[in-house]
C-alpha atoms as a PDB file:
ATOM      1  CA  UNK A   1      35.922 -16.344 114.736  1.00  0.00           C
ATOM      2  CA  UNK A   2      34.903 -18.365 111.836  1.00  0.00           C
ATOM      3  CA  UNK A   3      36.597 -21.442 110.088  1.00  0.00           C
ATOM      4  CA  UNK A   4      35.862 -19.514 106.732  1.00  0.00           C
ATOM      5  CA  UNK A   5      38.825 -19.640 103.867  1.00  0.00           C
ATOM      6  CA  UNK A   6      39.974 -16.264 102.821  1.00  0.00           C
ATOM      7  CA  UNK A   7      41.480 -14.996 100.249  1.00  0.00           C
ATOM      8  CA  UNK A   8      44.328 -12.545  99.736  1.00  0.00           C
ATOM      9  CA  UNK A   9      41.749 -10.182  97.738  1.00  0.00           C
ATOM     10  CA  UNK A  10      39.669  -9.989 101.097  1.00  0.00           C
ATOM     11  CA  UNK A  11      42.282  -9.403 103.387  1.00  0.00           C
ATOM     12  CA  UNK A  12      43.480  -6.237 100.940  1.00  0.00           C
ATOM     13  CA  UNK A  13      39.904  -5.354 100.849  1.00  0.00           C
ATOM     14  CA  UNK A  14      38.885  -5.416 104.560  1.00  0.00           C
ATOM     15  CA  UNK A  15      42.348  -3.582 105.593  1.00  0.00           C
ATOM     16  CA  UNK A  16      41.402  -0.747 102.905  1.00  0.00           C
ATOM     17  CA  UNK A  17      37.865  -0.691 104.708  1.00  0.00           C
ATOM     18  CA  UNK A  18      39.719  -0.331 108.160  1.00  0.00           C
ATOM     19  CA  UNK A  19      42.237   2.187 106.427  1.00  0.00           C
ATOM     20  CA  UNK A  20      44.685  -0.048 107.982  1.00  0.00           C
ATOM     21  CA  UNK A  21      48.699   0.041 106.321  1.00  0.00           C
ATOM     22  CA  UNK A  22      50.055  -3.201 106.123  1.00  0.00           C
ATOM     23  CA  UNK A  23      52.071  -1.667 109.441  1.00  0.00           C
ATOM     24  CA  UNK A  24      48.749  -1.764 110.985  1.00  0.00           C
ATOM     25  CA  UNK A  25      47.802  -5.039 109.746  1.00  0.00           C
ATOM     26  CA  UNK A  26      51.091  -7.058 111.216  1.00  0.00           C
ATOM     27  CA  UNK A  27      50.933  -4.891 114.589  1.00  0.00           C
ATOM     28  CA  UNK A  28      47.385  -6.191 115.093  1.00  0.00           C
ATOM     29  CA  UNK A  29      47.818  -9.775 114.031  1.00  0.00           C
ATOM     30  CA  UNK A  30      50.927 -10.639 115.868  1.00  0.00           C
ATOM     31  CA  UNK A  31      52.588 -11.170 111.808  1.00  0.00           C
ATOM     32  CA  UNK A  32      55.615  -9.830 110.755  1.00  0.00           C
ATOM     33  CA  UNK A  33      55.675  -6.764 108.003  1.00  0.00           C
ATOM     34  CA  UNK A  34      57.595  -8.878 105.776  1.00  0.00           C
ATOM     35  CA  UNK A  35      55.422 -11.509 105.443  1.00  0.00           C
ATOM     36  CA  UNK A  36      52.130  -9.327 105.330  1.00  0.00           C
ATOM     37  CA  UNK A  37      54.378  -7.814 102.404  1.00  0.00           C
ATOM     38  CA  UNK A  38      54.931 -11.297 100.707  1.00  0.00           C
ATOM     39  CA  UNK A  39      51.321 -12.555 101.264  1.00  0.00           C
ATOM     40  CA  UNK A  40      49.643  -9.729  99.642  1.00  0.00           C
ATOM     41  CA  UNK A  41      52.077  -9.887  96.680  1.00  0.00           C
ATOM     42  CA  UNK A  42      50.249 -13.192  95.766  1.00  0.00           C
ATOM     43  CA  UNK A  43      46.218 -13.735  95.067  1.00  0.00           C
ATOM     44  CA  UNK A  44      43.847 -16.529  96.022  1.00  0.00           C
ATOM     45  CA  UNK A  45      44.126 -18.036  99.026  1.00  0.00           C
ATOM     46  CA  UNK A  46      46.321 -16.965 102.097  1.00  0.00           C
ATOM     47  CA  UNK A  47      49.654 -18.831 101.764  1.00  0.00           C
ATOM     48  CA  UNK A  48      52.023 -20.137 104.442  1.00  0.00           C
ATOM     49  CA  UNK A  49      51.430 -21.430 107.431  1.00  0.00           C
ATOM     50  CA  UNK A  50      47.879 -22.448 108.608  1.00  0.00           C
ATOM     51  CA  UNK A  51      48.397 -20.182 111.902  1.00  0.00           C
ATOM     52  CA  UNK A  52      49.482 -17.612 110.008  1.00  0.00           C
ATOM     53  CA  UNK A  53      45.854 -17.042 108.082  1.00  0.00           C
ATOM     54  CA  UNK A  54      44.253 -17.703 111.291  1.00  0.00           C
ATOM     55  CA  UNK A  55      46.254 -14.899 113.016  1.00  0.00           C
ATOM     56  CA  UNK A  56      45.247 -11.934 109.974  1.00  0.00           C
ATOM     57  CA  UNK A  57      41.422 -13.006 109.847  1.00  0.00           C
ATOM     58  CA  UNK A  58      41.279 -12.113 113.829  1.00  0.00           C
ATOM     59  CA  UNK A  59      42.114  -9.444 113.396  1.00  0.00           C
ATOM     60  CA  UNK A  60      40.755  -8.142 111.301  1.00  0.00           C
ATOM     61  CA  UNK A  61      37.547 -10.015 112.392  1.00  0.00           C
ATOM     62  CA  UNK A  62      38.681  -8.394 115.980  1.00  0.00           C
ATOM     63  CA  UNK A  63      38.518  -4.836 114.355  1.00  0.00           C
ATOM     64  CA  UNK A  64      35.253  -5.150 112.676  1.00  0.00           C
ATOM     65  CA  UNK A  65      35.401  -7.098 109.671  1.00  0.00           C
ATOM     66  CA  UNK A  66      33.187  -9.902 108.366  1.00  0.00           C
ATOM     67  CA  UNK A  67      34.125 -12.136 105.733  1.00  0.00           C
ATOM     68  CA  UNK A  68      31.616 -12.892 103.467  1.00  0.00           C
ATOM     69  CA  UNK A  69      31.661 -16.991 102.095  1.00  0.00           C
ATOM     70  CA  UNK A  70      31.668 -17.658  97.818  1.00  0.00           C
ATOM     71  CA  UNK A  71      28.171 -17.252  97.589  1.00  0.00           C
ATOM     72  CA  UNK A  72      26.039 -16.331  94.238  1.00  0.00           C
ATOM     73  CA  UNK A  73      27.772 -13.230  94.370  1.00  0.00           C
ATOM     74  CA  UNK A  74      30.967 -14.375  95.316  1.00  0.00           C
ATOM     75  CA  UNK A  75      33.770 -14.246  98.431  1.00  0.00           C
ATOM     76  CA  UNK A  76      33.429  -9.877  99.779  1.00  0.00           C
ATOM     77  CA  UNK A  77      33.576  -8.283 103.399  1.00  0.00           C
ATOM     78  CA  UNK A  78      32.032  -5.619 104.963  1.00  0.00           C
ATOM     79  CA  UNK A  79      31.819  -4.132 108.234  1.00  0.00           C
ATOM     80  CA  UNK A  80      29.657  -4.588 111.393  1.00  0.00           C
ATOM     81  CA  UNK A  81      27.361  -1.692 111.697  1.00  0.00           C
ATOM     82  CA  UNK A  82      28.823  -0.015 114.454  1.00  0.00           C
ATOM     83  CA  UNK A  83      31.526   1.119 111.964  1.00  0.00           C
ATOM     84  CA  UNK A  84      29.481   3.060 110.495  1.00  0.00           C
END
């Protein structure tokens, strides 16, 4: 898994890629609803605890996902290939 900062933008993004609900999302990362609910309500970076973040980018990560750094283009995801 990477040490890369996400942001709330790329988590919505990569869980519409993986046509996850945010049901999905907390059942893979261990997080509760609620709090997927209240993360997602806000933009920029993931809020709350440290451990928190880390848990929703593995999984997602874990499921296919690659988060892509602030680069010319700026922050995105996209999958591996063998989601294709």
């Amino acid at each position: 898994m990477s040490i890369l900062k996400v942001s709330i933008e790329q988590v919505k993004a990569a869980r519409a890629l993986l046509r996850w609900s945010q049901s999905d999302m907390a059942e893979a990362s261990g997080v509760s609803l609620p709090t997927i609910k209240r993360l997602e309500a806000a933009t920029g970076a993931i809020g709350g605890r440290e451990e928190t973040g880390t848990m929703i980018q593995a999984a997602l990560e874990a499921a296919g996902v690659i988060f892509l750094a602030d680069g010319e283009e700026g922050p995105g995801v996209r999958l591996r290939k063998e989601h294709f």
